[in-house]
C-alpha atoms as a PDB file:
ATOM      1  CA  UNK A   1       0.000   0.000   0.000  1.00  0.00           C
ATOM      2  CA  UNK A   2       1.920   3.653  -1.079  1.00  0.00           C
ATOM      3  CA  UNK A   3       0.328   6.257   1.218  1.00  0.00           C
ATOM      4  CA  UNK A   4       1.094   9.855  -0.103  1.00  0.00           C
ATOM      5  CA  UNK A   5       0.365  12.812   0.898  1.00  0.00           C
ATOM      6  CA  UNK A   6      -0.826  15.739  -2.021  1.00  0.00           C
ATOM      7  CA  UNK A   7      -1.346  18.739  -1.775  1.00  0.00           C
ATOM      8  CA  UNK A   8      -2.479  20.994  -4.089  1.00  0.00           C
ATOM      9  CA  UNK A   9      -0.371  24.283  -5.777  1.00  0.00           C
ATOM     10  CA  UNK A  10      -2.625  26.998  -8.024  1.00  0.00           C
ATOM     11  CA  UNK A  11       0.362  27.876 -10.022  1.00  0.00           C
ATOM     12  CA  UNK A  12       4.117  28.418 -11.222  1.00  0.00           C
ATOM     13  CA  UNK A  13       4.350  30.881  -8.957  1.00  0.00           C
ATOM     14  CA  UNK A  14       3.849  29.011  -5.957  1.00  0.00           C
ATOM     15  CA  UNK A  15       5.438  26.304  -7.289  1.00  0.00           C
ATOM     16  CA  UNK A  16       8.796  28.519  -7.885  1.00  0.00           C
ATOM     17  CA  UNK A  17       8.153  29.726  -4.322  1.00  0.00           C
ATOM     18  CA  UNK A  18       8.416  26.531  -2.823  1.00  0.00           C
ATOM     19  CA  UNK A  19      11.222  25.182  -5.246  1.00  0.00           C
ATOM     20  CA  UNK A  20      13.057  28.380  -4.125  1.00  0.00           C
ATOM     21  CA  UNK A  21      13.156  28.135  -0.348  1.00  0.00           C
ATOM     22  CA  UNK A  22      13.793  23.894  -0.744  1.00  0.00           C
ATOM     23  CA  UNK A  23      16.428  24.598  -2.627  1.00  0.00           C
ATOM     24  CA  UNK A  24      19.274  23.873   0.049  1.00  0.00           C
ATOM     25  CA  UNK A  25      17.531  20.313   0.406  1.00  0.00           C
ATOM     26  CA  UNK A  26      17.196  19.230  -3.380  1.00  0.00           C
ATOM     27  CA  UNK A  27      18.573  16.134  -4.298  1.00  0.00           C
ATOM     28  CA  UNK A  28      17.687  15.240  -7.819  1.00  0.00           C
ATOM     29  CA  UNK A  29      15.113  16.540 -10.648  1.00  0.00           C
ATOM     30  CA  UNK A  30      13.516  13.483 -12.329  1.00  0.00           C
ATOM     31  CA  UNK A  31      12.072  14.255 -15.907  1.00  0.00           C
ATOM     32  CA  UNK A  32       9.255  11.727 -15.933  1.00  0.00           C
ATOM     33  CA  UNK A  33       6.982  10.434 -19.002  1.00  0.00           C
ATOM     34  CA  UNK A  34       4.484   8.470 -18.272  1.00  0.00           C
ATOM     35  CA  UNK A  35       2.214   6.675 -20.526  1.00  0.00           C
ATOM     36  CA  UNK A  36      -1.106   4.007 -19.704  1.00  0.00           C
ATOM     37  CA  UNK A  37      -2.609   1.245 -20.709  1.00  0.00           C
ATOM     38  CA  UNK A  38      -5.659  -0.887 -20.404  1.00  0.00           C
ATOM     39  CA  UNK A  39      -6.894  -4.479 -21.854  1.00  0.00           C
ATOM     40  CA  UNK A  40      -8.529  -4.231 -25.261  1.00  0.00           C
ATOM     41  CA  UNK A  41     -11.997  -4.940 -23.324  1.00  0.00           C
ATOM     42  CA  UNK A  42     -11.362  -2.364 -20.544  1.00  0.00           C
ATOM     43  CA  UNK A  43     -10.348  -5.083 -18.652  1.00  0.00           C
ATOM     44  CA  UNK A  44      -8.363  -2.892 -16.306  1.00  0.00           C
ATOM     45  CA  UNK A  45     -10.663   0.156 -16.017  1.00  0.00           C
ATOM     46  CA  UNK A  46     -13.403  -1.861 -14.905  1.00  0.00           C
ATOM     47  CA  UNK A  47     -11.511  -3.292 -11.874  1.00  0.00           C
ATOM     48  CA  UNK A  48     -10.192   0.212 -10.773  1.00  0.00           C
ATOM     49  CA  UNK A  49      -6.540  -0.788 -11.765  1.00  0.00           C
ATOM     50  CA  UNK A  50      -4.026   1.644 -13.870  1.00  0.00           C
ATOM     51  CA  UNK A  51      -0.911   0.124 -15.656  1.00  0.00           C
ATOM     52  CA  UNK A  52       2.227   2.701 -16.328  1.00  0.00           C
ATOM     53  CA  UNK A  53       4.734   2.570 -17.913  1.00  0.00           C
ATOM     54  CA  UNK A  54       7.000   5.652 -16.319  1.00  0.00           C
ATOM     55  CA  UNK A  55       9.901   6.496 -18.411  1.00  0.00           C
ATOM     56  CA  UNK A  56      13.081   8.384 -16.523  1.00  0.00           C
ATOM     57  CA  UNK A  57      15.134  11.050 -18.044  1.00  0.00           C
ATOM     58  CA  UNK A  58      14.235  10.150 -21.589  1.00  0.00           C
ATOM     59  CA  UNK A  59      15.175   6.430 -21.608  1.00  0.00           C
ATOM     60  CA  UNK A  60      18.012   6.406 -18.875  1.00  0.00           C
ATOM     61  CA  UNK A  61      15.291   3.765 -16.829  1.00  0.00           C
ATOM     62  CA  UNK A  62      11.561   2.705 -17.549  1.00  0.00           C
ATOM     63  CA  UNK A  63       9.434   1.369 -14.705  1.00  0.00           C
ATOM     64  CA  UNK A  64       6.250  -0.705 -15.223  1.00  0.00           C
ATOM     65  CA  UNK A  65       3.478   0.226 -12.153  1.00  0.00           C
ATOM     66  CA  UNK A  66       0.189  -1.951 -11.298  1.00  0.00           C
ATOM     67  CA  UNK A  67      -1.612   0.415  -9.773  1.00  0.00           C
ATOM     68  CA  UNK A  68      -5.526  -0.735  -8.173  1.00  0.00           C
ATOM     69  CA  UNK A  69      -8.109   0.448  -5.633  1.00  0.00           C
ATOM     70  CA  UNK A  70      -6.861   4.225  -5.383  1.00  0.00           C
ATOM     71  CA  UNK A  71      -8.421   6.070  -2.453  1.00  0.00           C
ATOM     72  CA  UNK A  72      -7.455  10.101  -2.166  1.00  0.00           C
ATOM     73  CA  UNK A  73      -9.597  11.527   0.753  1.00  0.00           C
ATOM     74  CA  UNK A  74      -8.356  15.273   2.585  1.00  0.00           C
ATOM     75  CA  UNK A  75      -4.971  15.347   0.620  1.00  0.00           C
ATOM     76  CA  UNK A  76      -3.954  11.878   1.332  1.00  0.00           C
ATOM     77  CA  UNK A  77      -3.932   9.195  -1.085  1.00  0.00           C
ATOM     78  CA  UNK A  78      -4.065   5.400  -0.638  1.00  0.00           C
ATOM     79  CA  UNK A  79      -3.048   2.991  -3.311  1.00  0.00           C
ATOM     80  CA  UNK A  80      -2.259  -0.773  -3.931  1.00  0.00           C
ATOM     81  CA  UNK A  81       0.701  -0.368  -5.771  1.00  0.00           C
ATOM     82  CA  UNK A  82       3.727  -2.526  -7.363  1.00  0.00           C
ATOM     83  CA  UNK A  83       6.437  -1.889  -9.892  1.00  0.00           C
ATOM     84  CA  UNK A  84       9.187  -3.280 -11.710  1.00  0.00           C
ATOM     85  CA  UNK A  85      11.958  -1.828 -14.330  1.00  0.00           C
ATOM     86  CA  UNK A  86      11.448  -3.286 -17.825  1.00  0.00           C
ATOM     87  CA  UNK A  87      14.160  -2.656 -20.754  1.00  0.00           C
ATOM     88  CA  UNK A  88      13.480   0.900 -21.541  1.00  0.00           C
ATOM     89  CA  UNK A  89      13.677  -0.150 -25.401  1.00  0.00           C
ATOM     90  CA  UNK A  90      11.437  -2.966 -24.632  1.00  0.00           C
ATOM     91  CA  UNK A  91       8.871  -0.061 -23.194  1.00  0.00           C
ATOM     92  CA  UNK A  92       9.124   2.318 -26.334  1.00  0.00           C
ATOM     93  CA  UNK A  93       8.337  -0.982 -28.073  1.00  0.00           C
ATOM     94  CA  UNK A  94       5.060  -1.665 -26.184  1.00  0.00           C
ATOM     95  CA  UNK A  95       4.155   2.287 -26.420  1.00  0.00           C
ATOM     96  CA  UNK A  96       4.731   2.090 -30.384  1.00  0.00           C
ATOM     97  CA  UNK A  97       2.815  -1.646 -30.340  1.00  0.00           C
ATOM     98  CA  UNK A  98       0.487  -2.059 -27.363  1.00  0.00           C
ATOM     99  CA  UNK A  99       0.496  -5.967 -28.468  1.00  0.00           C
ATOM    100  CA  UNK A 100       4.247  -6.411 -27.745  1.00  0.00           C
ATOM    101  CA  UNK A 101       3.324  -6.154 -23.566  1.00  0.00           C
ATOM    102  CA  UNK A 102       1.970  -9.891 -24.183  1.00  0.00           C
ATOM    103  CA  UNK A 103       5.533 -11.109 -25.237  1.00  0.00           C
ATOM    104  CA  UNK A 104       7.304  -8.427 -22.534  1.00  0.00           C
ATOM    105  CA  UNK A 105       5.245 -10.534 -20.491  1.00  0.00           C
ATOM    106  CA  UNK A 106       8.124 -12.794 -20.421  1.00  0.00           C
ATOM    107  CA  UNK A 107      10.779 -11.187 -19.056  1.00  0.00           C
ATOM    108  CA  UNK A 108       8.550  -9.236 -16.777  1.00  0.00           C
ATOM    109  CA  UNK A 109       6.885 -11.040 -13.833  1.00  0.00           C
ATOM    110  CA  UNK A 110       4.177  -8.035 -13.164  1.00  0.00           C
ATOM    111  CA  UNK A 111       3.231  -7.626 -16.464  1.00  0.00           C
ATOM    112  CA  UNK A 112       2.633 -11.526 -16.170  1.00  0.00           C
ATOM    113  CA  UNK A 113       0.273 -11.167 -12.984  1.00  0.00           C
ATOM    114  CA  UNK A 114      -1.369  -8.466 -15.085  1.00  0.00           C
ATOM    115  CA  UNK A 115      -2.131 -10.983 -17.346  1.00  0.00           C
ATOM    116  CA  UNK A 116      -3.373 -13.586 -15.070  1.00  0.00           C
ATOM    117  CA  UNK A 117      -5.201 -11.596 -12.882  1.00  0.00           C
ATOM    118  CA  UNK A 118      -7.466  -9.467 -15.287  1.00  0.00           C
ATOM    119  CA  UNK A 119      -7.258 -11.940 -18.406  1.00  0.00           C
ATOM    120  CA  UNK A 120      -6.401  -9.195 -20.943  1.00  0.00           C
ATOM    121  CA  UNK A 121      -5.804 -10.973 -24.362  1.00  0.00           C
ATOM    122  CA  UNK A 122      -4.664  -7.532 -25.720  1.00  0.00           C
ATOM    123  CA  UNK A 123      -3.696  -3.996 -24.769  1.00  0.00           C
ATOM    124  CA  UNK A 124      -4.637  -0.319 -26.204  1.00  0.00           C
ATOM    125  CA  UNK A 125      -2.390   2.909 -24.963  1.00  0.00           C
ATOM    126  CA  UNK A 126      -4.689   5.651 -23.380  1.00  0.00           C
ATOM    127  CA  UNK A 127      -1.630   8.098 -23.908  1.00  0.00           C
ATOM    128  CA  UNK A 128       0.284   9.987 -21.182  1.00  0.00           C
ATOM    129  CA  UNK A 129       1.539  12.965 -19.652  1.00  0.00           C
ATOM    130  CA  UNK A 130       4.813  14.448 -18.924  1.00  0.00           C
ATOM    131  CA  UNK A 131       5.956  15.159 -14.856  1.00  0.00           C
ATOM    132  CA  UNK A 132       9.005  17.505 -13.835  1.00  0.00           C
ATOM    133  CA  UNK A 133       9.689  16.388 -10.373  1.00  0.00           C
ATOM    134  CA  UNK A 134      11.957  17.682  -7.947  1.00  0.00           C
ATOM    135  CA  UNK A 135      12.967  15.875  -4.693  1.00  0.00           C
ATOM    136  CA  UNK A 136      13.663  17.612  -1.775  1.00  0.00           C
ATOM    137  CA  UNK A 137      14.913  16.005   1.583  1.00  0.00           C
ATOM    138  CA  UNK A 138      13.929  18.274   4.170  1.00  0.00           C
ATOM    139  CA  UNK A 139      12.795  17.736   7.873  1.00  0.00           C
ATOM    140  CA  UNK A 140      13.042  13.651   7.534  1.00  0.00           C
ATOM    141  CA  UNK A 141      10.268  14.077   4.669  1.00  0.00           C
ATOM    142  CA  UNK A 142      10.812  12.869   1.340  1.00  0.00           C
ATOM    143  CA  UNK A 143       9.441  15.513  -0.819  1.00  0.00           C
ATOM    144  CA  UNK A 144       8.724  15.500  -4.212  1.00  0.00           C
ATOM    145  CA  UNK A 145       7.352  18.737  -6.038  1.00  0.00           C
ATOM    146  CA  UNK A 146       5.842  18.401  -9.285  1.00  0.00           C
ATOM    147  CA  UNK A 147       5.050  20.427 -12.313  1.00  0.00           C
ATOM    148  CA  UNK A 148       2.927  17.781 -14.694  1.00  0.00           C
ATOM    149  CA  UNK A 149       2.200  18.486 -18.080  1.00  0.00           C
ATOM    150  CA  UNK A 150      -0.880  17.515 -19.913  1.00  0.00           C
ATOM    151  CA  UNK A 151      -2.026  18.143 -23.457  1.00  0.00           C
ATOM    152  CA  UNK A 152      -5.021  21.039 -21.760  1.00  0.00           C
ATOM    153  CA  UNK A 153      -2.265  21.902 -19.553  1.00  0.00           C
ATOM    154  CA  UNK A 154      -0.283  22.451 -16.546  1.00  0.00           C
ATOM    155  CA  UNK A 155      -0.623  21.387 -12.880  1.00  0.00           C
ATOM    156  CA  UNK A 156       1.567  22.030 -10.042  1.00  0.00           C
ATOM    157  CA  UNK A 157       1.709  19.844  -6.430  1.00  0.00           C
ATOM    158  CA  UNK A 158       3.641  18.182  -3.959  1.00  0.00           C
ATOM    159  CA  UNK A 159       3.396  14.747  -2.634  1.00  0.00           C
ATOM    160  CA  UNK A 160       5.492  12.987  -0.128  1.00  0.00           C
ATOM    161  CA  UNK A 161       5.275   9.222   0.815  1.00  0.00           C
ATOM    162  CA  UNK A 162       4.797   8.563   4.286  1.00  0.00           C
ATOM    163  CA  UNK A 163       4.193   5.716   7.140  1.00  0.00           C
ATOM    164  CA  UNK A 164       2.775   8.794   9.551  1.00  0.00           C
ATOM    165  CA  UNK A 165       0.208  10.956   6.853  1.00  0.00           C
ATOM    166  CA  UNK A 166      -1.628  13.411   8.881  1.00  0.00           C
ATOM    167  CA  UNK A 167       2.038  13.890  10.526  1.00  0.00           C
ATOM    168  CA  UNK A 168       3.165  14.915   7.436  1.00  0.00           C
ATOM    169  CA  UNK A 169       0.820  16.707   6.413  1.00  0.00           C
ATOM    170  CA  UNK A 170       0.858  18.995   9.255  1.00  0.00           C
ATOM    171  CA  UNK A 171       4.201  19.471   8.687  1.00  0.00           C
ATOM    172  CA  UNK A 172       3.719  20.581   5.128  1.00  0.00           C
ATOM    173  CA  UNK A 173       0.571  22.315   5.802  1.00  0.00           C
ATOM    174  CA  UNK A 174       2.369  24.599   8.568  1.00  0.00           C
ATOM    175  CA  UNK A 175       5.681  24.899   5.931  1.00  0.00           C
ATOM    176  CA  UNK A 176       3.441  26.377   3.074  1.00  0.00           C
ATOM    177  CA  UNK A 177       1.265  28.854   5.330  1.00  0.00           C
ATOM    178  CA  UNK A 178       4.424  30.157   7.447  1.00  0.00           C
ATOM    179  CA  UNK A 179       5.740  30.805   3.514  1.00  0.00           C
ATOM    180  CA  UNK A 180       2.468  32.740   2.259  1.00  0.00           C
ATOM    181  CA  UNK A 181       2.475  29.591   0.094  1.00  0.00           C
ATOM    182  CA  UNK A 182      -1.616  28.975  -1.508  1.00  0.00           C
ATOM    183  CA  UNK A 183      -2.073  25.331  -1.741  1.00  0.00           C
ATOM    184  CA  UNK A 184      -5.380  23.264  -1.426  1.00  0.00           C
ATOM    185  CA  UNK A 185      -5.747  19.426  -0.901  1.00  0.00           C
ATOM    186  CA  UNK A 186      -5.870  17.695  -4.202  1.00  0.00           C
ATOM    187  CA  UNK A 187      -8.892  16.101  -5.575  1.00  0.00           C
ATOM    188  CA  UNK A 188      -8.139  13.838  -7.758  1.00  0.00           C
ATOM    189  CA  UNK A 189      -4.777  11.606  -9.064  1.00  0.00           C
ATOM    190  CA  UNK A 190      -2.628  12.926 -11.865  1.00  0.00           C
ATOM    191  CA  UNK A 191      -4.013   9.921 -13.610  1.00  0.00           C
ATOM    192  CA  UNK A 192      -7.677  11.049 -13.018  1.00  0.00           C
ATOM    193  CA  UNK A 193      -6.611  14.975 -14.470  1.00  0.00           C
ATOM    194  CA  UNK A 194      -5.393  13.180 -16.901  1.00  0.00           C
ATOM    195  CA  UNK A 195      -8.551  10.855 -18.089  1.00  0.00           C
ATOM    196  CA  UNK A 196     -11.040  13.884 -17.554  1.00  0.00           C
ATOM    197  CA  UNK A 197      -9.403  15.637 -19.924  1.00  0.00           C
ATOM    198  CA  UNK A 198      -9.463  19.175 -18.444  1.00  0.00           C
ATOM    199  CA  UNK A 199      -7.408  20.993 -15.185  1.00  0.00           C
ATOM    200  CA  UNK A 200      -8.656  20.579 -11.493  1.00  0.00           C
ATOM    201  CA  UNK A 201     -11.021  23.458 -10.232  1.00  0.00           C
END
């Protein structure tokens, strides 16, 4: 189960606030694209379950995420979740040919539980988005600040995975309003922005 706390920013300028004053604590900058799938028969949809394929830094890594039963209540979000790296040429390959995840199947033993578990005889890709995330180390949170962009266009949040949420989101809460920093609890996953096809309220 990830547990994640997200929280909400209304635009690049709060998002350049917050980059600013973390900047002491930044460890890397991922540049993420990430692109779905689901069975030919909404297999997946129908069960509640997303399947990503999250490519790092152009092809540097690609990481294939089951993701099912996604719960985001009050800025915290609660998610059955498990990943594995694939080839990152083998994952252009199944973005170009949704058909080739059946054969990737066999070198990839969650792709194969996707398989047996929702009985998907064929895959279509729903398209993607592209993420700009940031992570920050700062007061034993892992924090990662993201500027996503869509096709309608552009969202800005953090999130931080945590054993202790509502700890953490104190924490965060207090950080942003001591900074003048507007932020609201998100709504919805980047996922869900993504399938609605328009920006958060």
């Amino acid at each position: 189960m990830e547990v994640e706390v997200k929280l909400k920013l209304p635009d690049a300028s709060a998002h350049h606030k917050v980059a600013t004053i973390l900047a002491p604590f930044h460890k890397v900058t991922h540049l993420q694209e990430n692109v779905f799938f689901d069975g030919a028969n909404g297999e997946l949809s129908a069960k509640r379950a997303v399947l990503r394929l999250r490519f790092y830094n152009g092809d540097s890594r690609c990481v294939v995420s089951l993701k099912g039963k996604a719960v985001l209540v009050d800025g915290v979000s609660r998610v059955e979740e498990a990943e594995e790296d694939l080839e990152a040429a083998l994952g252009r390959a199944c973005v170009a040919e949704p058909s080739r995840l059946l054969s990737a199947a066999e070198r990839c033993g969650l792709l194969k539980t996707v398989l047996a578990e929702y009985g998907c005889s064929d895959f279509v890709c729903l398209g993607g988005f592209r993420n700009v995330r940031g992570v920050f180390e700062w007061e034993g949170l892992n924090i990662e600040l993201d500027e996503t962009h869509y096709s309608f266009g552009t969202t800005y949040e953090i999130e931080c995975e945590t054993a202790d949420p509502e700890a953490a989101k104190n924490i965060l809460e207090h950080f942003l309003q001591q900074n003048s920093v507007p932020f609201s609890h998100s709504q919805l996953s980047k996922f869900a922005v993504f399938r609605s096809g328009k920006l958060p309220d």
